[in-house]
Protein backbone atom coordinates (compact mmCIF):
# COMPACT_ATOMS: atom_id res chain seq x y z
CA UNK A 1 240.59 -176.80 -121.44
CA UNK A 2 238.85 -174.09 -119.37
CA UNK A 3 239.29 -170.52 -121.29
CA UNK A 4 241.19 -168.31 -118.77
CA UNK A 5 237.59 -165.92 -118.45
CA UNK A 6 235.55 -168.83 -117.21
CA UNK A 7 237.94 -169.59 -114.86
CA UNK A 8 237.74 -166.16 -113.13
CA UNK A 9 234.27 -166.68 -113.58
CA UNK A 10 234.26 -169.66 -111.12
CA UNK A 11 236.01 -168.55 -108.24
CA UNK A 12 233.46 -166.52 -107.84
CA UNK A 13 235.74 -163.59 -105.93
CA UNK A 14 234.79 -159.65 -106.41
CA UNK A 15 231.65 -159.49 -107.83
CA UNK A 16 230.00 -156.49 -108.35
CA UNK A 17 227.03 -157.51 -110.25
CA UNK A 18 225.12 -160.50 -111.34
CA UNK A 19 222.09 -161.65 -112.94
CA UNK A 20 221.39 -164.78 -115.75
CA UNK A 21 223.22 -163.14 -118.38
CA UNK A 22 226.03 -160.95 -117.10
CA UNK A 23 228.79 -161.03 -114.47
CA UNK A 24 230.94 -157.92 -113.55
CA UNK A 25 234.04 -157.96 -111.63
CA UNK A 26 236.25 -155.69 -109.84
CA UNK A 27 239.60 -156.76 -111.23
CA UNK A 28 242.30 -157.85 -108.63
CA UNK A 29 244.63 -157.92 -111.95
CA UNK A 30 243.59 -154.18 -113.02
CA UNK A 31 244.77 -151.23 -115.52
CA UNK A 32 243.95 -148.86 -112.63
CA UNK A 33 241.94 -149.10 -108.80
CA UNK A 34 238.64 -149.48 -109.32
CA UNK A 35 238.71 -151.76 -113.06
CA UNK A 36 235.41 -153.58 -113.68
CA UNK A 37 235.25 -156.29 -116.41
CA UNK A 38 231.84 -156.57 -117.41
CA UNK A 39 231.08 -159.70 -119.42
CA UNK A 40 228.95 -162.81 -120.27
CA UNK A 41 228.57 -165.23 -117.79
CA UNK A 42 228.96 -167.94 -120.79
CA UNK A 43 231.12 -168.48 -124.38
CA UNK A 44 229.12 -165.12 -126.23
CA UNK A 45 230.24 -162.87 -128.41
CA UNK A 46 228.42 -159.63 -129.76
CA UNK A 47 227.81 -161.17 -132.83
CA UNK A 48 226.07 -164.01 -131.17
CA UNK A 49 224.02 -161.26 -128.60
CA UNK A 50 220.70 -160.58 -129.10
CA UNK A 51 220.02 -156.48 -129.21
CA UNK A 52 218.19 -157.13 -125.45
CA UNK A 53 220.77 -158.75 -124.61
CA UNK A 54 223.34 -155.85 -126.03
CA UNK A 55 221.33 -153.66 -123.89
CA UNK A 56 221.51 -155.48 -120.72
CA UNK A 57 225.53 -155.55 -120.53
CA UNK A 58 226.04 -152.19 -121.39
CA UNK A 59 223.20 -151.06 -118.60
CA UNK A 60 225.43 -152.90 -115.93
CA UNK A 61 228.58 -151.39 -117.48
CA UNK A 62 226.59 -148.00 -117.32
CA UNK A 63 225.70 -148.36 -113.64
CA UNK A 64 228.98 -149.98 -112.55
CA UNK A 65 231.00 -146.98 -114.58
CA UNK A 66 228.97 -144.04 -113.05
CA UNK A 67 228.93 -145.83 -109.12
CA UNK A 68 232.89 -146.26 -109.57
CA UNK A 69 232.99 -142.19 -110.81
CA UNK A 70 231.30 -141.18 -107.73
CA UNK A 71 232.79 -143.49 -104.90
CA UNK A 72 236.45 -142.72 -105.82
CA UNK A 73 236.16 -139.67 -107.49
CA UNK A 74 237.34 -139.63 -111.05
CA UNK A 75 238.01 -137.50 -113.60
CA UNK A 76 236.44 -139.65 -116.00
CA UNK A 77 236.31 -143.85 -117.19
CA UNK A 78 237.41 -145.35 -120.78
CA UNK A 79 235.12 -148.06 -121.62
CA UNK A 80 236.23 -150.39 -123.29
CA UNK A 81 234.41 -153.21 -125.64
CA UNK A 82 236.17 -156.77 -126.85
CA UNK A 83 235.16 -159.89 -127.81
CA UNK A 84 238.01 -161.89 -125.85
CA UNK A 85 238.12 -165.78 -125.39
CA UNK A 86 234.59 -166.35 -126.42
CA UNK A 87 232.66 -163.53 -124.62
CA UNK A 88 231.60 -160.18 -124.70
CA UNK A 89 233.96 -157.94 -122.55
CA UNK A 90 233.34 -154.83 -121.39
CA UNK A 91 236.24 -153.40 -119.64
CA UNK A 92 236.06 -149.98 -117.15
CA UNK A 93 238.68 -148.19 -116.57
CA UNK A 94 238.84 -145.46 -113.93
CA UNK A 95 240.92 -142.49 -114.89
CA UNK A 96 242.06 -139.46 -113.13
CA UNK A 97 244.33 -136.55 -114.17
CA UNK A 98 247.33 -136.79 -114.78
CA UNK A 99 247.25 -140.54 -114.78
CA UNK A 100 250.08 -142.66 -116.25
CA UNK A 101 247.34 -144.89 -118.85
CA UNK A 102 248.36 -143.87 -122.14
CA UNK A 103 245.72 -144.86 -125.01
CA UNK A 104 247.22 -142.98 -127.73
CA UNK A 105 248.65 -144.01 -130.99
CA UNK A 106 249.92 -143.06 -134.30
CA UNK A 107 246.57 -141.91 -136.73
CA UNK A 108 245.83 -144.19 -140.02
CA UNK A 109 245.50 -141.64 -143.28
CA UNK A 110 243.32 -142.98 -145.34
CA UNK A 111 243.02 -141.67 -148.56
CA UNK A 112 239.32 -139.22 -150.00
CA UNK A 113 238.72 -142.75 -152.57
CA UNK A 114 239.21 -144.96 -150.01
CA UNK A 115 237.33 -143.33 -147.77
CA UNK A 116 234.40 -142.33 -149.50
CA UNK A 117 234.24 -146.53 -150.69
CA UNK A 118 234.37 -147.35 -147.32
CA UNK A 119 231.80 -144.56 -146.07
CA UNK A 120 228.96 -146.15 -149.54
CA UNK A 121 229.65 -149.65 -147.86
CA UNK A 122 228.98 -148.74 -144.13
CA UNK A 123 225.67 -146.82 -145.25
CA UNK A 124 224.08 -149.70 -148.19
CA UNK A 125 224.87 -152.09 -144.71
CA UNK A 126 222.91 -150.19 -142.38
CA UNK A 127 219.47 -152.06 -141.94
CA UNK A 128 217.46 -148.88 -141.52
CA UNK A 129 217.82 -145.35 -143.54
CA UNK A 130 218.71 -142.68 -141.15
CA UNK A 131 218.05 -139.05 -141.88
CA UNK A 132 220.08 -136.37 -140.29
CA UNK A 133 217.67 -133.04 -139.21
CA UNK A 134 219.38 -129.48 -138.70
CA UNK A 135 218.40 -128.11 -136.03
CA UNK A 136 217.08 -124.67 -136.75
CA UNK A 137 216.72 -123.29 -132.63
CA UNK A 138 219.26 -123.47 -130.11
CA UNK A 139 217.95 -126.01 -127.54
CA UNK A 140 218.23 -124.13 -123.61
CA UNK A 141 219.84 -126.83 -121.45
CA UNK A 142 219.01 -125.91 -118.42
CA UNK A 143 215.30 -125.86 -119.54
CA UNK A 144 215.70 -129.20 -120.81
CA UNK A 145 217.01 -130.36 -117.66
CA UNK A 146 214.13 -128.91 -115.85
CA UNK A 147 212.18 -130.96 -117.65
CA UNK A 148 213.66 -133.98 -117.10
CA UNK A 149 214.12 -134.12 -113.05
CA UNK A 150 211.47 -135.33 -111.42
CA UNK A 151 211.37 -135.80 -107.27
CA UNK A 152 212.61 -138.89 -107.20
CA UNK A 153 216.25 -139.14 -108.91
CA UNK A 154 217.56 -141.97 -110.37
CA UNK A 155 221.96 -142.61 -111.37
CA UNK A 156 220.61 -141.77 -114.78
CA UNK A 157 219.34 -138.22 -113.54
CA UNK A 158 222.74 -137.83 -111.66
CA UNK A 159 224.89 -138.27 -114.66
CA UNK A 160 222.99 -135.78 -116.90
CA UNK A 161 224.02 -133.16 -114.28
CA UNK A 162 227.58 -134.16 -114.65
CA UNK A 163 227.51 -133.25 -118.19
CA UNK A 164 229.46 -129.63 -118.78
């Protein structure tokens, strides 16, 4: 039996992007106007992604999530990532205020033990040591962001001027 994603896959009907790997749709079915699913084209799941691979799905889910923030003017987009029904799902949802979407829920309270077990665990299973460095100078933004336009703007550009 044909898993209910592959099936939308097929009829082929709102697509907003495509290449070998990935498949994003605007949803007829949708949280809010303007909901792209973003997702394998076949049965994938993250664990089963290779990191180039990773990186190719969320750079269509980037440039789907900032064209839908300009073209219908939000106030912002929840991204959302799943494994459902064999494949990696990226889900964007437009938002704007006062909205009815309500993501909220009651807060777990975990307790100092469990959490410091939990916080040794996540750090012996990271692959690579990571230091943290303090930053000793206050970095100017706007300097920064001198720096990094160029005459010819890409989306990527555009969304570090959205940034408060």
């Amino acid at each position: 039996m044909e898993c209910a994603l592959c099936k939308k896959i097929k009829e082929r009907e709102h697509i907003v992007y495509e290449d070998d790997l990935v498949i994003a749709l605007l949803l007829k079915e949708a949280v809010a106007q303007g909901h792209v699913l973003v997702t394998t084209k076949n049965h994938l799941t993250l664990d089963q992604l290779s990191e180039g691979q990773i990186v190719q799905l969320y750079y269509a889910a980037n440039f789907a999530a900032s064209i839908i923030f300009e073209l219908l003017k939000l106030d912002g987009t929840n991204i959302i990532s799943t494994n459902i029904n064999d494949h990696f799902t990226i889900n964007i949802i437009p938002r704007k205020r006062d909205d009815t979407l309500d993501f909220t829920w009651d807060p777990l309270t975990v307790n100092q033990t469990e959490m410091d077990s939990l916080l040794e665990r996540i750090k012996d299973a990271l692959p690579i040591e990571r230091e943290i460095e303090e930053k000793t100078e206050a970095v100017d933004m706007d300097e920064k962001r001198k720096e990094i336009i160029t005459e010819t703007e890409n989306y990527l550009i555009k969304q570090l001027k959205r940034i408060p």
